[in-house]
Protein backbone atom coordinates (compact mmCIF):
# COMPACT_ATOMS: atom_id res chain seq x y z
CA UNK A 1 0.00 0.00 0.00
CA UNK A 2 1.51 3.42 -0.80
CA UNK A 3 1.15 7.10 0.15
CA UNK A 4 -2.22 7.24 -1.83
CA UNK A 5 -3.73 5.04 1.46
CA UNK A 6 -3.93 8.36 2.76
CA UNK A 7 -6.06 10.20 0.47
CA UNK A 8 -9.55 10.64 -0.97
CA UNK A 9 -10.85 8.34 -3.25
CA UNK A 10 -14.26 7.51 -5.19
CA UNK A 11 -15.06 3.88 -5.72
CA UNK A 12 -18.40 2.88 -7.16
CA UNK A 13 -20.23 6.29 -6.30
CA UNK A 14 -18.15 5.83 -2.33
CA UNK A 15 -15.88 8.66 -1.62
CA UNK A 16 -13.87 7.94 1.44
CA UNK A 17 -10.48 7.49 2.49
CA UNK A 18 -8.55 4.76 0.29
CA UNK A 19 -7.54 2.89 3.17
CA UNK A 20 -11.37 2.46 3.97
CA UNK A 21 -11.45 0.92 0.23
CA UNK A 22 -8.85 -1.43 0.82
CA UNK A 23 -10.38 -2.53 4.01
CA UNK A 24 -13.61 -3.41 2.14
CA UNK A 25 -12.11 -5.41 -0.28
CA UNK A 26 -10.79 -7.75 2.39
CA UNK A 27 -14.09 -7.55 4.27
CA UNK A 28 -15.53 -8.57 0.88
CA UNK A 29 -13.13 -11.65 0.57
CA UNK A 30 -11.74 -10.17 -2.56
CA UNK A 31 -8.16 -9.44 -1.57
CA UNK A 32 -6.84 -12.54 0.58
CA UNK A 33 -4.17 -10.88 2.90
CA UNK A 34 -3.46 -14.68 4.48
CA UNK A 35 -0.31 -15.41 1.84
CA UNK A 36 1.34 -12.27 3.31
CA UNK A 37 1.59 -13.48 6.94
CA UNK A 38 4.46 -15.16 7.98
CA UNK A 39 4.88 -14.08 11.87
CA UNK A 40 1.91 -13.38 14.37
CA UNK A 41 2.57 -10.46 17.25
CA UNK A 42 0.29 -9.46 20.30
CA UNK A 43 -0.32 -5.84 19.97
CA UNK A 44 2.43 -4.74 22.68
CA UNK A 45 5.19 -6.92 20.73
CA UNK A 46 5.13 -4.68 17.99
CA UNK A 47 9.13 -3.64 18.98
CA UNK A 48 9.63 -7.03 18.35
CA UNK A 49 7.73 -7.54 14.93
CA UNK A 50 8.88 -4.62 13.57
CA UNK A 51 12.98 -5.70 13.97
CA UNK A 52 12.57 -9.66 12.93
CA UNK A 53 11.14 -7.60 9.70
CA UNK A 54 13.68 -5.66 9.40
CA UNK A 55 16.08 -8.41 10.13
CA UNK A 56 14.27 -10.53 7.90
CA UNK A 57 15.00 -7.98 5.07
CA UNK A 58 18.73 -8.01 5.39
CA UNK A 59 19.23 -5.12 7.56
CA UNK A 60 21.96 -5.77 10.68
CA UNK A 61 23.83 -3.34 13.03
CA UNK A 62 25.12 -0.23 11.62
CA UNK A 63 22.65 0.03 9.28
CA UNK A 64 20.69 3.20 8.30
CA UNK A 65 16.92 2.72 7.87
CA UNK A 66 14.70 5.40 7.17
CA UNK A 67 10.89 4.85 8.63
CA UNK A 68 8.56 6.94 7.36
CA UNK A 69 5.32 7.61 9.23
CA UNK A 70 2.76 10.42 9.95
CA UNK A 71 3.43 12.90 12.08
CA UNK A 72 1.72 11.52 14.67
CA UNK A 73 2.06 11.28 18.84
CA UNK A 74 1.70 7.67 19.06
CA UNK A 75 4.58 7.59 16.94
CA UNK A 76 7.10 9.86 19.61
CA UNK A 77 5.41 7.58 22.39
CA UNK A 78 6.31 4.36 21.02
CA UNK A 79 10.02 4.63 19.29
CA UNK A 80 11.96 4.53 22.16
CA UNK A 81 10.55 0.86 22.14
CA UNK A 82 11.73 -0.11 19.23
CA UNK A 83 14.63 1.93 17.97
CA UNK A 84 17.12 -0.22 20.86
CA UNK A 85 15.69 -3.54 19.75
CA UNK A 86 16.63 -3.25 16.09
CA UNK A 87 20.05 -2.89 16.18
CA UNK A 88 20.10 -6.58 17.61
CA UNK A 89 22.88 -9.58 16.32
């Protein structure tokens, strides 16, 4: 999903957010997002999830990764969570 999740869009006479289209089509059983998960996370383990993806994708210590995320609070309040966790061996 790319930056245009974030906008406006008209589907079928519907304007809403495209996220909330996306949504629907899984609702509607016409996007099957099973394929796509390989791990399973509670909520608060999202630290966790976040650096066995990024050490799934090759990244290791010393590494620069660039997140990009709304400016957002829950954002601030929860990176101090994670940041420490991904530089792990």
């Amino acid at each position: 999903m790319g930056s245009n999740a974030f906008g406006v869009e008209e589907v079928a006479g519907v304007r809403k957010h495209a996220f909330a289209h996306y949504l629907d089509l899984v609702v509607d059983g016409r996007v099957d997002l099973r394929p796509m998960l390989t791990h399973t996370f509670r909520l608060e383990q999202w630290p966790e999830a976040a650096a066995a993806a990024l050490w799934a994708s090759g990244v290791r210590r010393g590494d620069r990764v660039g997140i990009w995320s709304p400016n957002r609070a829950e954002w601030l309040q929860q990176s101090h969570k994670f940041l420490p966790s991904a530089g792990r061996d």
